[in-house]
N, C-alpha and C. Protein backbone atom coordinates (compact mmCIF):
# COMPACT_ATOMS: atom_id res chain seq x y z
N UNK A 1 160.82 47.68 98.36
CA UNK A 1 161.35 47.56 99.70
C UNK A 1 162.57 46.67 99.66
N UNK A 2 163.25 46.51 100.75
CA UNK A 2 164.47 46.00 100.60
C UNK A 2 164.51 44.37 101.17
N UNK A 3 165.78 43.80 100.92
CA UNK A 3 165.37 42.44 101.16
C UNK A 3 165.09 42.33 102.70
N UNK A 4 164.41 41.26 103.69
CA UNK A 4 164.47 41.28 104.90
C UNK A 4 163.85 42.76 105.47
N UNK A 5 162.92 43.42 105.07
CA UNK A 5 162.10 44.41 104.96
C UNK A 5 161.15 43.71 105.93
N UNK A 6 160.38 44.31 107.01
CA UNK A 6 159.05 44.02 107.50
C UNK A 6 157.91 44.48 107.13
N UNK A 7 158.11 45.21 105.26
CA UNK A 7 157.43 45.51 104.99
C UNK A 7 156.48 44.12 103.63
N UNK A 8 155.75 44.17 103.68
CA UNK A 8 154.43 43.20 102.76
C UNK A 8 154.28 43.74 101.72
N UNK A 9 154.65 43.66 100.07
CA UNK A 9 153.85 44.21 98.89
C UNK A 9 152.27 43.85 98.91
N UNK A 10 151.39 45.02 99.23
CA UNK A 10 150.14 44.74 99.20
C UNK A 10 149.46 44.67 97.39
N UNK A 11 149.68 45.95 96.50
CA UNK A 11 149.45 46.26 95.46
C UNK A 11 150.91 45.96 94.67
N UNK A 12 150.44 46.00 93.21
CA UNK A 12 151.73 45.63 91.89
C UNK A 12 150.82 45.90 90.66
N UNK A 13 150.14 46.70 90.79
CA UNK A 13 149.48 47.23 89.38
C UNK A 13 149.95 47.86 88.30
N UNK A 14 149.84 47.93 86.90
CA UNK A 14 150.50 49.08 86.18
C UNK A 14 148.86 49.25 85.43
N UNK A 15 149.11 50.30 84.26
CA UNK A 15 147.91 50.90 83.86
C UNK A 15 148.55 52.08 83.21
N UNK A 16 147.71 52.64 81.96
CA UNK A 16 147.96 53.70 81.43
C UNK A 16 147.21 54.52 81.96
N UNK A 17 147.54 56.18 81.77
CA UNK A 17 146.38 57.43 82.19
C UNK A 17 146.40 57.99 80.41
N UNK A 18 145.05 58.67 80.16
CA UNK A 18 145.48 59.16 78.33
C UNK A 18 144.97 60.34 79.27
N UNK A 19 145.40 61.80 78.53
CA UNK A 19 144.68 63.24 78.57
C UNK A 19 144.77 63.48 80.34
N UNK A 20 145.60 63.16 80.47
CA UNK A 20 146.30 63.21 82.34
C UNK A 20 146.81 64.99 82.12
N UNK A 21 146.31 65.67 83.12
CA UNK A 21 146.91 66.83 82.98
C UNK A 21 148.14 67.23 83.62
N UNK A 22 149.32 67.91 83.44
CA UNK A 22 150.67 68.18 83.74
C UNK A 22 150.66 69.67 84.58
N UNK A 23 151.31 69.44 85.52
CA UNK A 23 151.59 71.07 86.29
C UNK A 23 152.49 71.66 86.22
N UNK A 24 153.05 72.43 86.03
CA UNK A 24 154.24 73.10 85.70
C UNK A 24 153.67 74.03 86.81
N UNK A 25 155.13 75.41 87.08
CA UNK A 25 154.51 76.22 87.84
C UNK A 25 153.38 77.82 87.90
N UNK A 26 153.00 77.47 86.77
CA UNK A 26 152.13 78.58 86.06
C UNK A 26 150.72 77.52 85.29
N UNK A 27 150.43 76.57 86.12
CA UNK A 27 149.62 75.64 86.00
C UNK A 27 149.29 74.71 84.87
N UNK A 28 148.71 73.96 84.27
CA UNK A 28 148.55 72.85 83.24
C UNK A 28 149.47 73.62 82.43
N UNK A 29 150.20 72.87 81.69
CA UNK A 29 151.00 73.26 80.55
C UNK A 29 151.41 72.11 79.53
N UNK A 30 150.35 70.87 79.67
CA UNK A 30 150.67 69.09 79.10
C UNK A 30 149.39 68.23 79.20
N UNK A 31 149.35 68.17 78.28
CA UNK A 31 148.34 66.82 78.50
C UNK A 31 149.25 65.58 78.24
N UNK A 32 148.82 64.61 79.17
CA UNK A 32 149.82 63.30 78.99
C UNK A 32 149.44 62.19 79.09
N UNK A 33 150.31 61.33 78.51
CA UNK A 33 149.70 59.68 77.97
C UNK A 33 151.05 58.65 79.22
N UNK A 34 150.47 58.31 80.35
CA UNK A 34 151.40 57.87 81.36
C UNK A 34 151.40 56.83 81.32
N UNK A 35 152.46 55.83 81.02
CA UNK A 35 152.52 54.61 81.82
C UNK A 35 153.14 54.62 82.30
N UNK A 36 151.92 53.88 83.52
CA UNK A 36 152.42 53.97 85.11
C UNK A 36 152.17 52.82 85.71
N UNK A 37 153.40 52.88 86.91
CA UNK A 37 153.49 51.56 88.11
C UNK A 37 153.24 51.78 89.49
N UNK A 38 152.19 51.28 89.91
CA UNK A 38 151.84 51.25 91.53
C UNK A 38 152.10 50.30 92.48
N UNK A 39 152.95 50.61 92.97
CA UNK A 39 153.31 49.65 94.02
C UNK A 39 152.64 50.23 95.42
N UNK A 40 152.24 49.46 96.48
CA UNK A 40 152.11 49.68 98.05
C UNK A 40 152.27 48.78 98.88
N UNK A 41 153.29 48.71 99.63
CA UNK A 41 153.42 47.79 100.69
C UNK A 41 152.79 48.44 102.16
N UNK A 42 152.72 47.01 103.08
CA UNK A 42 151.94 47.43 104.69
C UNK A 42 153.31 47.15 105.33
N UNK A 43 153.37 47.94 106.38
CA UNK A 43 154.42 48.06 107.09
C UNK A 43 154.16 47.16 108.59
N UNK A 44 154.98 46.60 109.47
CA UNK A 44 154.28 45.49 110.02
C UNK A 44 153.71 46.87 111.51
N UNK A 45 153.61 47.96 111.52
CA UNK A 45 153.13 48.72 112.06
C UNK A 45 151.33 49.29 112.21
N UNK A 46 151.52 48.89 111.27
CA UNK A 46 150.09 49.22 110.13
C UNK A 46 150.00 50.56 109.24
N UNK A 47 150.87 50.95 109.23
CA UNK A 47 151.02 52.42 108.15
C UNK A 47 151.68 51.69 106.56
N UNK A 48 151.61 52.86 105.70
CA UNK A 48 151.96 51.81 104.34
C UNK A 48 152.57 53.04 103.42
N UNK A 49 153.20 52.61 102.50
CA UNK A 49 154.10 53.36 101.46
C UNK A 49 153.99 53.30 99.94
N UNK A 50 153.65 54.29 99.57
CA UNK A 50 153.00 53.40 97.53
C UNK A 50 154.38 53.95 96.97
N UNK A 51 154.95 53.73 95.89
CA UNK A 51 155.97 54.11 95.03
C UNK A 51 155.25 54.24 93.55
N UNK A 52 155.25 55.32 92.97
CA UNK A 52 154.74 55.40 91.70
C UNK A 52 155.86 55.36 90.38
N UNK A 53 155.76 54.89 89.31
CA UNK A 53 156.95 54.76 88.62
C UNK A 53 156.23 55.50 87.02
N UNK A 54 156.36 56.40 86.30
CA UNK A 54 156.45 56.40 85.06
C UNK A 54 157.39 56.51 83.90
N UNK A 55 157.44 55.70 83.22
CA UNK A 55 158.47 55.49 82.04
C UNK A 55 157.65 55.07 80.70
N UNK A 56 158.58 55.69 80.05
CA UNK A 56 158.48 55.48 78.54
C UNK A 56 156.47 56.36 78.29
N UNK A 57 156.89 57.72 79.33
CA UNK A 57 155.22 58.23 79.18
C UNK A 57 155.95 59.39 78.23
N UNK A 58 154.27 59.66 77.78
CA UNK A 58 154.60 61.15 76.95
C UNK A 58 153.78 61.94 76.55
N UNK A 59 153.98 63.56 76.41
CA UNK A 59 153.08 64.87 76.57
C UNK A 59 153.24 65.31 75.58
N UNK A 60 151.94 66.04 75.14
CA UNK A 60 151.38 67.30 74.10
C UNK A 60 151.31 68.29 74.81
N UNK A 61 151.88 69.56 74.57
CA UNK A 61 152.17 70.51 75.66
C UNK A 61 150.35 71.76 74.61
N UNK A 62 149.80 72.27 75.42
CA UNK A 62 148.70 72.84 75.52
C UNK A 62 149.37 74.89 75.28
N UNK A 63 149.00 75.18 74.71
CA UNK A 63 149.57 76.82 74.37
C UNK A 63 149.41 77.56 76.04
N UNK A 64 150.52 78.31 76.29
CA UNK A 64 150.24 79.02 77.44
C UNK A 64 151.49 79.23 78.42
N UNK A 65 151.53 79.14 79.42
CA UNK A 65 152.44 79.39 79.88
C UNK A 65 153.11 77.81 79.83
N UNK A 66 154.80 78.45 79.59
CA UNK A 66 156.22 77.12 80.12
C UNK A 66 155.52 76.33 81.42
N UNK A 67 156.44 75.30 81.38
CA UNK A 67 156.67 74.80 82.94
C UNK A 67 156.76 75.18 83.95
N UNK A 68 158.19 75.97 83.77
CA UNK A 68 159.09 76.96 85.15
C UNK A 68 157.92 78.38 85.09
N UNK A 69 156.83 78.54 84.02
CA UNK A 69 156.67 79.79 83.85
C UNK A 69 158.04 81.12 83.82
N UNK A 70 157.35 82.38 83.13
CA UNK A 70 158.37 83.09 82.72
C UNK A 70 158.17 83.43 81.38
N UNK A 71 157.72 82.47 80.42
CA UNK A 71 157.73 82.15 79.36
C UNK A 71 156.56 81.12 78.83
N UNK A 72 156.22 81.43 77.46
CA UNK A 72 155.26 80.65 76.83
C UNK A 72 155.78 79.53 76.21
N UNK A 73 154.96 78.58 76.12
CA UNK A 73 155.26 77.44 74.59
C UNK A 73 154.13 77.38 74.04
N UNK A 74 153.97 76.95 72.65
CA UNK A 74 152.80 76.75 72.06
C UNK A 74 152.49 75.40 71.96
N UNK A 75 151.18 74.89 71.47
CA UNK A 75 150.40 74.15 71.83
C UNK A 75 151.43 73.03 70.91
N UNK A 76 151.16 71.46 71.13
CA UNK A 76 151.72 70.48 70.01
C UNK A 76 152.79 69.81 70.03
N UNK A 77 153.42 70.25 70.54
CA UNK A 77 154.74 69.76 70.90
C UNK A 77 154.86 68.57 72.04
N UNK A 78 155.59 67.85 71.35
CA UNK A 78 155.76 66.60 72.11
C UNK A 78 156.69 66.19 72.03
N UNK A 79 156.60 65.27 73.50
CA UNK A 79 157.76 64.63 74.23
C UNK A 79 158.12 63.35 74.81
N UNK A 80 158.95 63.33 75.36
CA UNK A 80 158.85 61.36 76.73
C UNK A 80 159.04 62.42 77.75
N UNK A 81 159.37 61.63 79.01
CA UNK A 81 159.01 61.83 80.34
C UNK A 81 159.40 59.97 80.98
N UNK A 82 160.20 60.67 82.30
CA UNK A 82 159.96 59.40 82.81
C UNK A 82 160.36 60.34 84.44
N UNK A 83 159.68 59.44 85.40
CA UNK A 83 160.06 59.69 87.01
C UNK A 83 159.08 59.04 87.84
N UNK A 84 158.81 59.48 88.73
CA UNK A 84 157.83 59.07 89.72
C UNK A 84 158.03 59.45 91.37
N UNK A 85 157.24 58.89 91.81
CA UNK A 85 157.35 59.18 93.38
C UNK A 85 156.72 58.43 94.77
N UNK A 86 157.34 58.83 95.84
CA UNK A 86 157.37 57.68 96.66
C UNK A 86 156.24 58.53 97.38
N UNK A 87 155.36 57.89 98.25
CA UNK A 87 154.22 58.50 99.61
C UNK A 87 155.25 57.66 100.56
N UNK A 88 154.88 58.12 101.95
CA UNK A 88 155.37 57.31 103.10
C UNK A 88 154.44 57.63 104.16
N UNK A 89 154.43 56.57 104.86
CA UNK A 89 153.32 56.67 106.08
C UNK A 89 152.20 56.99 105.91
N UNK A 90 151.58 56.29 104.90
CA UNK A 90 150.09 56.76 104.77
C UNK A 90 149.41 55.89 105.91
N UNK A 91 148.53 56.07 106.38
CA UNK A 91 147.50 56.13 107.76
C UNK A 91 146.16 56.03 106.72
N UNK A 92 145.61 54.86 106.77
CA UNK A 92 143.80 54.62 106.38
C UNK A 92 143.60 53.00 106.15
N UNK A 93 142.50 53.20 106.23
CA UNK A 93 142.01 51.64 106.10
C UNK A 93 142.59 51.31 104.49
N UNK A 94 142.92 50.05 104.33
CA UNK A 94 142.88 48.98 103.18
C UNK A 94 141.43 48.86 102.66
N UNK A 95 141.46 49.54 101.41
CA UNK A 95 139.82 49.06 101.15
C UNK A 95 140.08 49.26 99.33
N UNK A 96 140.77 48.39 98.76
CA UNK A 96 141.02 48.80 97.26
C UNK A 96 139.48 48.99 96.39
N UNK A 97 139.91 49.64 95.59
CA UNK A 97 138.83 49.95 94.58
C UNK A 97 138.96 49.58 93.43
N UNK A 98 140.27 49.03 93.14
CA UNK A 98 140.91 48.18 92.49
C UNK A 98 141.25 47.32 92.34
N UNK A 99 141.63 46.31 91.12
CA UNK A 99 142.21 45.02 91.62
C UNK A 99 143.92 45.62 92.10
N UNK A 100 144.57 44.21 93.01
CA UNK A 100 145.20 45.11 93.67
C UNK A 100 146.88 44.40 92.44
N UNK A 101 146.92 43.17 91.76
CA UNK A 101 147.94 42.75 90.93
C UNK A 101 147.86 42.71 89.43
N UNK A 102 148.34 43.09 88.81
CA UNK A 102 147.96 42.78 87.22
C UNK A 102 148.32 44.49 86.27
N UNK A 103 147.59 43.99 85.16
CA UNK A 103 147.38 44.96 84.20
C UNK A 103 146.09 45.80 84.51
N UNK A 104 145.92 46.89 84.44
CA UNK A 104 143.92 47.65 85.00
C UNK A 104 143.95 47.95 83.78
N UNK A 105 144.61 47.99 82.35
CA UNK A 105 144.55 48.16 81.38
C UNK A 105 144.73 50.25 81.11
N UNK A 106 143.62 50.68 80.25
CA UNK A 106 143.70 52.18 80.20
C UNK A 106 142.64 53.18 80.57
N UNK A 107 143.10 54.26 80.97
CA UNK A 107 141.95 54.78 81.69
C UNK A 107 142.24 56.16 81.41
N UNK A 108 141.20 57.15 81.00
CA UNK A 108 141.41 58.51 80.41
C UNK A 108 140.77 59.33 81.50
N UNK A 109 141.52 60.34 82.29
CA UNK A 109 141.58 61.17 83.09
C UNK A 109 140.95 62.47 82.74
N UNK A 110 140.66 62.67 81.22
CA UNK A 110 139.47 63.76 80.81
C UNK A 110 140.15 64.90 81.50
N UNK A 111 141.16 65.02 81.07
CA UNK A 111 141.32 66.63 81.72
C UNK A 111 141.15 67.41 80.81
N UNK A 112 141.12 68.77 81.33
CA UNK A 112 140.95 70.05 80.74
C UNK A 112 141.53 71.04 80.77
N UNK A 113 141.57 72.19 80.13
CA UNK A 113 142.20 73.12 79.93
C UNK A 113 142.56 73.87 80.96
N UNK A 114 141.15 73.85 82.40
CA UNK A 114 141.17 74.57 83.47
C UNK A 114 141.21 73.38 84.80
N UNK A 115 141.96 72.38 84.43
CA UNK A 115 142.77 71.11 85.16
C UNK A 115 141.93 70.55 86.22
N UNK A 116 140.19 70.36 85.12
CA UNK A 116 139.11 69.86 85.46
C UNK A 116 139.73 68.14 85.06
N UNK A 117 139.52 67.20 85.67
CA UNK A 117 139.35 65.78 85.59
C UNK A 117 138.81 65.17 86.23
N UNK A 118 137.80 65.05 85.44
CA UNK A 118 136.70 63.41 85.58
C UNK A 118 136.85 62.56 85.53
N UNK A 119 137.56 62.30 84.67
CA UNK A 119 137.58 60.59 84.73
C UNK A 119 138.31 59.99 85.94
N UNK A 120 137.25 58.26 85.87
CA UNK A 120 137.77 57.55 86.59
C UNK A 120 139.16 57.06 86.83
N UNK A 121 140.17 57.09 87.56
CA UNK A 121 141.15 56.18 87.64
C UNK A 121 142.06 55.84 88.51
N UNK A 122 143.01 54.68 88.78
CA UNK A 122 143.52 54.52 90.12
C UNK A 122 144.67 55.53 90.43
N UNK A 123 145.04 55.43 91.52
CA UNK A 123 145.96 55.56 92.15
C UNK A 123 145.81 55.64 93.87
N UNK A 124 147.29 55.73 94.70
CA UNK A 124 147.08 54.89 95.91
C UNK A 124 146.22 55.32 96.50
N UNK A 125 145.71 56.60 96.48
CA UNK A 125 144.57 56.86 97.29
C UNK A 125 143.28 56.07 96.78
N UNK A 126 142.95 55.73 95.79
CA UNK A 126 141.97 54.46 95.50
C UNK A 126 142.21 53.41 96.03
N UNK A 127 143.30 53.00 96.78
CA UNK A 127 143.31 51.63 97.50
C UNK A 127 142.72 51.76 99.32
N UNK A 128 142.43 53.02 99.56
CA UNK A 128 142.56 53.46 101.28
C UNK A 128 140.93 54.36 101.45
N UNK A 129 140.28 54.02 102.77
CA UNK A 129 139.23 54.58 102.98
C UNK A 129 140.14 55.80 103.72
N UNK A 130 139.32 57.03 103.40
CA UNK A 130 140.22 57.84 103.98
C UNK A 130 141.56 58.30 104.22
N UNK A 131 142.42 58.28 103.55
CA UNK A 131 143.75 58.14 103.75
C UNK A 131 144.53 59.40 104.31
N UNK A 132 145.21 59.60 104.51
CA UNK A 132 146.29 60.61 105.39
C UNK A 132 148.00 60.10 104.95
N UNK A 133 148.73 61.06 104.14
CA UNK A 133 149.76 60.78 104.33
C UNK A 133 150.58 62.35 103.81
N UNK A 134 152.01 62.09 103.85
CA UNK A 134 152.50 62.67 102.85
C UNK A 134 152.76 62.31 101.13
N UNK A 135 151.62 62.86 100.58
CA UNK A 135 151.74 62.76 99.30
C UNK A 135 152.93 62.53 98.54
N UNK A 136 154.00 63.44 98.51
CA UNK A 136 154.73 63.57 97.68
C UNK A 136 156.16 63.50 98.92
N UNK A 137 156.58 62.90 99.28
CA UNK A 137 157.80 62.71 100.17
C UNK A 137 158.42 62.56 99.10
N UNK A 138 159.20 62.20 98.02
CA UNK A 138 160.02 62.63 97.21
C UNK A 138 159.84 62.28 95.63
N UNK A 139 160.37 62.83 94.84
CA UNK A 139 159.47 62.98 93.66
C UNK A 139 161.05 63.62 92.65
N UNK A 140 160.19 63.41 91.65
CA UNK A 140 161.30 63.60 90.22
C UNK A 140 161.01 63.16 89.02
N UNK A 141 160.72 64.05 87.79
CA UNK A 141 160.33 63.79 86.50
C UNK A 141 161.48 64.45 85.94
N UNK A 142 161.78 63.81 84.69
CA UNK A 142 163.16 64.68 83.70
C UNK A 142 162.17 64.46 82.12
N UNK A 143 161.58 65.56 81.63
CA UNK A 143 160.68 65.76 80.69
C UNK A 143 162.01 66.14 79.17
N UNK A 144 161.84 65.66 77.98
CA UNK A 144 162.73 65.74 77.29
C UNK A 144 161.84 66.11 75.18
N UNK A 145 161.65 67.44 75.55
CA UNK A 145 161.17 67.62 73.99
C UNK A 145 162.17 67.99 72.73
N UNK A 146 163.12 67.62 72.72
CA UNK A 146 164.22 67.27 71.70
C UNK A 146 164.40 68.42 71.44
N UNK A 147 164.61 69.49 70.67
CA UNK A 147 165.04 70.63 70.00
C UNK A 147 164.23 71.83 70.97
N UNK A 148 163.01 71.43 71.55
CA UNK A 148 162.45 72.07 72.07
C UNK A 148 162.39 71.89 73.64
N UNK A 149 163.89 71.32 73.93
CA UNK A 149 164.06 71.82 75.37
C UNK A 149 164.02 69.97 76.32
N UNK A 150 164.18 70.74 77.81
CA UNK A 150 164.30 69.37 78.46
C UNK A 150 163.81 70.19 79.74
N UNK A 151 163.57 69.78 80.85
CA UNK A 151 162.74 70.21 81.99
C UNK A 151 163.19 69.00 83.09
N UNK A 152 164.00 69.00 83.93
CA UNK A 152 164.53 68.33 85.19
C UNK A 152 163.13 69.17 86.28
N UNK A 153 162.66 68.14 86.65
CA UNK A 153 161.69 68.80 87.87
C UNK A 153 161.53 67.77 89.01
N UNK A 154 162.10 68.32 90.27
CA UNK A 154 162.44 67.52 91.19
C UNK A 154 162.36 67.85 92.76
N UNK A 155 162.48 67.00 93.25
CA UNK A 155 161.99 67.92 94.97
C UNK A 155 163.42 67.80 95.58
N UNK A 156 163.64 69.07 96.64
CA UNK A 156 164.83 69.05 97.29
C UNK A 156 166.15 69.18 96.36
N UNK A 157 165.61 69.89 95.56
CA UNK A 157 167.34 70.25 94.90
C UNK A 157 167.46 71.39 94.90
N UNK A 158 168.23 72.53 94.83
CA UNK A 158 168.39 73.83 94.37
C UNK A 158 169.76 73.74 93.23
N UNK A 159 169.23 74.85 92.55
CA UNK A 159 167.58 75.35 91.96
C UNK A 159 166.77 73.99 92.34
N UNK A 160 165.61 74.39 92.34
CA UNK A 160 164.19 73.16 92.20
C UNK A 160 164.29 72.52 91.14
N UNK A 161 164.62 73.02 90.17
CA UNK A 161 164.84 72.10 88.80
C UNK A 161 165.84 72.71 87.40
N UNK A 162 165.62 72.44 86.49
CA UNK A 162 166.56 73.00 85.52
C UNK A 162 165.98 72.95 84.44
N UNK A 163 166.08 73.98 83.60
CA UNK A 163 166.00 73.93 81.87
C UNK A 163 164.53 74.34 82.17
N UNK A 164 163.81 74.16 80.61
CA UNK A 164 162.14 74.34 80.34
C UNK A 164 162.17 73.37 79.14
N UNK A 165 160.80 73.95 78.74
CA UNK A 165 160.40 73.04 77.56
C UNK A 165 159.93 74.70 76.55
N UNK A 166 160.08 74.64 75.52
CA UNK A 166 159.77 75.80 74.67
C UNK A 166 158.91 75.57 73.49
């Protein structure tokens, strides 16, 4: 938030995800190792805003369809990744399930092939009973597998994004 903001940092967590599953538009196409930053501030309204940050994360792409779909990649291939995204106006009670400052250390998301995940782990909807917002108010990952391509994926641009991963 900005300086002189009436907004409050409630949360400042970071944390890894391992075996986090990736969406492309022809569904899972990544399993991924994220480190990630959660921020949420309260707005002096009572509505609140999380900002998610990942950098320096990175994917094993799973055999099957590309990203953009259209096209296949095969399984193995790996990459970095960095982006993230903002919520705004989320609406629910404060009720973390988390601690809300620090390191939460690592946490494996157990996904699967058919973008089943069990495992436990945070994010802002773990801080809110019930929550209501817009999820994804703006968003942007730039995925980069060296010889095997780069993938800009982003909201509100046309095209929607650029390149693939192969």
């Amino acid at each position: 938030m900005t300086s002189g903001s009436s907004a409050r940092e409630v949360v400042d967590v970071s944390f890894v995800l391992t075996n986090y599953g990736d969406a492309g538009y022809a569904g899972l196409w990544a399993l991924d190792t994220v480190n990630r930053h959660l921020r949420i501030w309260r707005h002096s309204d009572g509505t609140y805003c999380a900002q998610v940050s990942d950098d320096g994360s990175r994917f094993t792409t799973v055999a099957g369809p590309a990203p953009v779909g259209g096209s296949y990649v095969t399984g193995g291939i790996t990459g970095t990744f960095d982006g993230g995204y903002v919520t705004t106006q989320i609406h629910g009670k404060f009720t973390p399930r988390y601690p809300t400052h620090g390191k939460l250390g690592t946490f494996d998301a157990k996904c699967d092939l058919d973008f089943n995940c069990p495992g436990k782990r945070p994010s802002w909807l773990s801080y809110f009973t019930r929550p209501v917002a817009n999820e994804f108010a703006s968003w942007g990952w730039l995925y980069d597998a060296g010889s095997h391509g780069t993938w800009l994926d982003q909201v509100n641009v046309s095209p929607p994004d650029g390149g693939n991963i192969r």
